[in-house]
Protein backbone atom coordinates (compact mmCIF):
# COMPACT_ATOMS: atom_id res chain seq x y z
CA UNK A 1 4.28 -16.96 -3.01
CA UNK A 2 2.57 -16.64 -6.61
CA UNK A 3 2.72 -19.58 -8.77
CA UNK A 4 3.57 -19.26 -11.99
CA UNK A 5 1.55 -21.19 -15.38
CA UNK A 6 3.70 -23.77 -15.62
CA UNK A 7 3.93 -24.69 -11.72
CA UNK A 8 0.45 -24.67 -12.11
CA UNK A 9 0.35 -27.38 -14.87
CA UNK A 10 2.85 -29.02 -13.18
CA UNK A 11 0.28 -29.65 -10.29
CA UNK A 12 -2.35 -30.55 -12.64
CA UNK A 13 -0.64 -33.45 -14.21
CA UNK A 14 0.67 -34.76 -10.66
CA UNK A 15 -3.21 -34.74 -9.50
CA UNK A 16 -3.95 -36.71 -12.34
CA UNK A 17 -1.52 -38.97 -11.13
CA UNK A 18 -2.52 -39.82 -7.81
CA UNK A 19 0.44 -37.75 -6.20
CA UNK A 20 -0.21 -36.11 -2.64
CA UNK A 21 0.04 -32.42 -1.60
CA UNK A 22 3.35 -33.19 0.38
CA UNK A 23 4.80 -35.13 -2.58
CA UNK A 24 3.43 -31.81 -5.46
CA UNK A 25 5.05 -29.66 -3.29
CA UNK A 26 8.22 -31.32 -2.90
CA UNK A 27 8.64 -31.81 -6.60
CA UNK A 28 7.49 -27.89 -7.96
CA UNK A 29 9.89 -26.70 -4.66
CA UNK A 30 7.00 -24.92 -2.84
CA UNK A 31 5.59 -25.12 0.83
CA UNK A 32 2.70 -28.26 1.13
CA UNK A 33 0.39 -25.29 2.35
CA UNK A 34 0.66 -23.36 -0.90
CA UNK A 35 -0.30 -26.30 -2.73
CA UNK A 36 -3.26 -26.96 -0.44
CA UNK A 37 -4.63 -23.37 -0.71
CA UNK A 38 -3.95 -23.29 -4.64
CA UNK A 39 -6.27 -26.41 -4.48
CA UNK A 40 -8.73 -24.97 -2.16
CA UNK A 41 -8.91 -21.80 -4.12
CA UNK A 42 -9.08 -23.03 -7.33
CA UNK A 43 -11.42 -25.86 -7.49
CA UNK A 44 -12.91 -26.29 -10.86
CA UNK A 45 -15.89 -28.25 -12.24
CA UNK A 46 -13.98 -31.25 -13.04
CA UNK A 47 -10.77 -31.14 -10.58
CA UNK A 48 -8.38 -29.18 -10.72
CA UNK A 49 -7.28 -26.66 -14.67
CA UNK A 50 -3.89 -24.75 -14.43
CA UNK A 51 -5.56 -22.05 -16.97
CA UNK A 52 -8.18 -21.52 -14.97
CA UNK A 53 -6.60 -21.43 -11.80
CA UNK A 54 -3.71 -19.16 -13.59
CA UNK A 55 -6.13 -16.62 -15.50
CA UNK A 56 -8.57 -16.45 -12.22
CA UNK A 57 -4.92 -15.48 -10.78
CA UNK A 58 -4.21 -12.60 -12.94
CA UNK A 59 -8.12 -11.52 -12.71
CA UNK A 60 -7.45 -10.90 -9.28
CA UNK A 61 -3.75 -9.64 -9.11
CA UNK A 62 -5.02 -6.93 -11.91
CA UNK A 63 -7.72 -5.68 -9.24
CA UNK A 64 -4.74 -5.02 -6.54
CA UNK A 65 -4.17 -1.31 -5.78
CA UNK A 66 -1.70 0.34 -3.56
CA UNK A 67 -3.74 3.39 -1.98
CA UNK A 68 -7.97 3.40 -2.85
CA UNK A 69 -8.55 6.94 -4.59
CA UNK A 70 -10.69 7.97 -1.77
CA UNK A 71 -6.94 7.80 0.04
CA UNK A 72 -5.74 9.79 -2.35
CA UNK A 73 -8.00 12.80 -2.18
CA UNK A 74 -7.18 13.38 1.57
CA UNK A 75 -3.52 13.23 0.92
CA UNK A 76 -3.19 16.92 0.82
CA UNK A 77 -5.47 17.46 3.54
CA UNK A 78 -3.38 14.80 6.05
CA UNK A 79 0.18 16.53 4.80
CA UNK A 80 -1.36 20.18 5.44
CA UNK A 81 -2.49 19.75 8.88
CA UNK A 82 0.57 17.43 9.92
CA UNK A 83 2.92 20.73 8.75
CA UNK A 84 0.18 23.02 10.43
CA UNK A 85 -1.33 21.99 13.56
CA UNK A 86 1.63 19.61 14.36
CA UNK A 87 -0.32 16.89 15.38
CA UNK A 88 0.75 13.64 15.09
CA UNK A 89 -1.11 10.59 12.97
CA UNK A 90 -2.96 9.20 15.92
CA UNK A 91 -4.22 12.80 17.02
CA UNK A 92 -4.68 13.81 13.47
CA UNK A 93 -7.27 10.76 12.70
CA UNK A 94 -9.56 11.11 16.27
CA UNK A 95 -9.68 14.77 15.74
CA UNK A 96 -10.66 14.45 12.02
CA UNK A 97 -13.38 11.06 13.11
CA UNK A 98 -14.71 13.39 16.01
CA UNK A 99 -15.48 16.08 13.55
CA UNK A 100 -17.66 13.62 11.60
CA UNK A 101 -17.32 12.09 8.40
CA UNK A 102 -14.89 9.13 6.90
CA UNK A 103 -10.96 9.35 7.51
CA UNK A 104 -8.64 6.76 6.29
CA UNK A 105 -7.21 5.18 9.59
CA UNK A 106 -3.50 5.89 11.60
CA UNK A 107 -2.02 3.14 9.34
CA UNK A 108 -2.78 4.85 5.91
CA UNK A 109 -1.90 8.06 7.44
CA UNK A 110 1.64 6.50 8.09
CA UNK A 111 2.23 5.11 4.62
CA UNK A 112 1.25 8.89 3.35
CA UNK A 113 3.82 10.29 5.47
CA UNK A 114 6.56 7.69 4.89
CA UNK A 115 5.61 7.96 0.86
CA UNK A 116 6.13 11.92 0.85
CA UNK A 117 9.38 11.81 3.59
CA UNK A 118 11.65 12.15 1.28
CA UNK A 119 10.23 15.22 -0.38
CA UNK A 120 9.25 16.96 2.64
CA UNK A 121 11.58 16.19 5.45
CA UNK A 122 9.45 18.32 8.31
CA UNK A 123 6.79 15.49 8.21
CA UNK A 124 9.40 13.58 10.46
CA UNK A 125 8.39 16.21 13.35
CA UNK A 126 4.96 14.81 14.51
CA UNK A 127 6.09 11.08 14.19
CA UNK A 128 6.51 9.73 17.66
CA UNK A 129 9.55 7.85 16.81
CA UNK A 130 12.03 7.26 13.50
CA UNK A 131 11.70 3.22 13.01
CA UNK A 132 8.73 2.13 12.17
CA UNK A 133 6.90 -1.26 11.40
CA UNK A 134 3.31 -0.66 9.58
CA UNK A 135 1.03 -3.33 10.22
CA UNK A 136 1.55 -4.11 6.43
CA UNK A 137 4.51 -5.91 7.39
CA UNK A 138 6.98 -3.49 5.68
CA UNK A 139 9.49 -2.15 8.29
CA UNK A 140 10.79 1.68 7.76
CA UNK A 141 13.82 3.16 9.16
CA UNK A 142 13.90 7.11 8.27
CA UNK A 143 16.90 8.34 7.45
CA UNK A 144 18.02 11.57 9.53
């Protein structure tokens, strides 16, 4: 869970007043554990700052991306020989790794075909069953 600025000074001022992890968390309605990492993470100079911890935060939620670009470039390449050679993700990566070179792995593979489903309905054929659960966490049920 992300915590927002004023959670954040919220902890601050309870540090500075002796309160524990257990009791911070109880009182800004978080898990003890988030506290603890926010802590952890965000250990400045002279104890814990809220700005810091909150602009170090948005530093690294800015540098977040969905697919890398180097994903992108073989997106073409994955849907074409999915359509073509009807292989499926699994047989599609070993083939492309045996031939040499770098080849984004089965997962990212998945998440291409589950992004472009919708638009191209044949990509269900080489999937080796319609529910899925990517390792990401995010469960998928294709419609049919």
């Amino acid at each position: 869970m992300d915590l927002t600025l004023s959670q954040r000074y919220k902890i601050e001022t309870y540090l500075e007043e002796g309160y524990s992890n257990s009791l911070i968390s109880d009182k800004i309605n978080v898990h003890k554990s988030t506290v603890g990492r926010e802590l952890k993470r965000c250990d400045h100079l002279d104890g814990y700052d809220a700005e810091y911890a909150h602009k170090r935060y948005l530093k690294k939620k800015c540098k977040q991306t969905g697919f890398h670009s180097s994903t992108i470039e073989y997106k073409d390449e994955i849907l074409s020989a999915l359509e073509v050679n009807q292989y499926s993700p699994e047989q599609l990566v070993n083939r492309k790794r045996l031939e040499g070179g770098s080849f984004p792995c089965v997962e990212t593979v998945y998440q291409i075909i589950y992004s472009q489903m919708s638009q191209n309905p044949s990509l269900k054929e080489p999937l080796r069953k319609l529910e899925g659960n990517l390792q990401t966490g995010k469960i998928y049920v294709l419609d049919q």
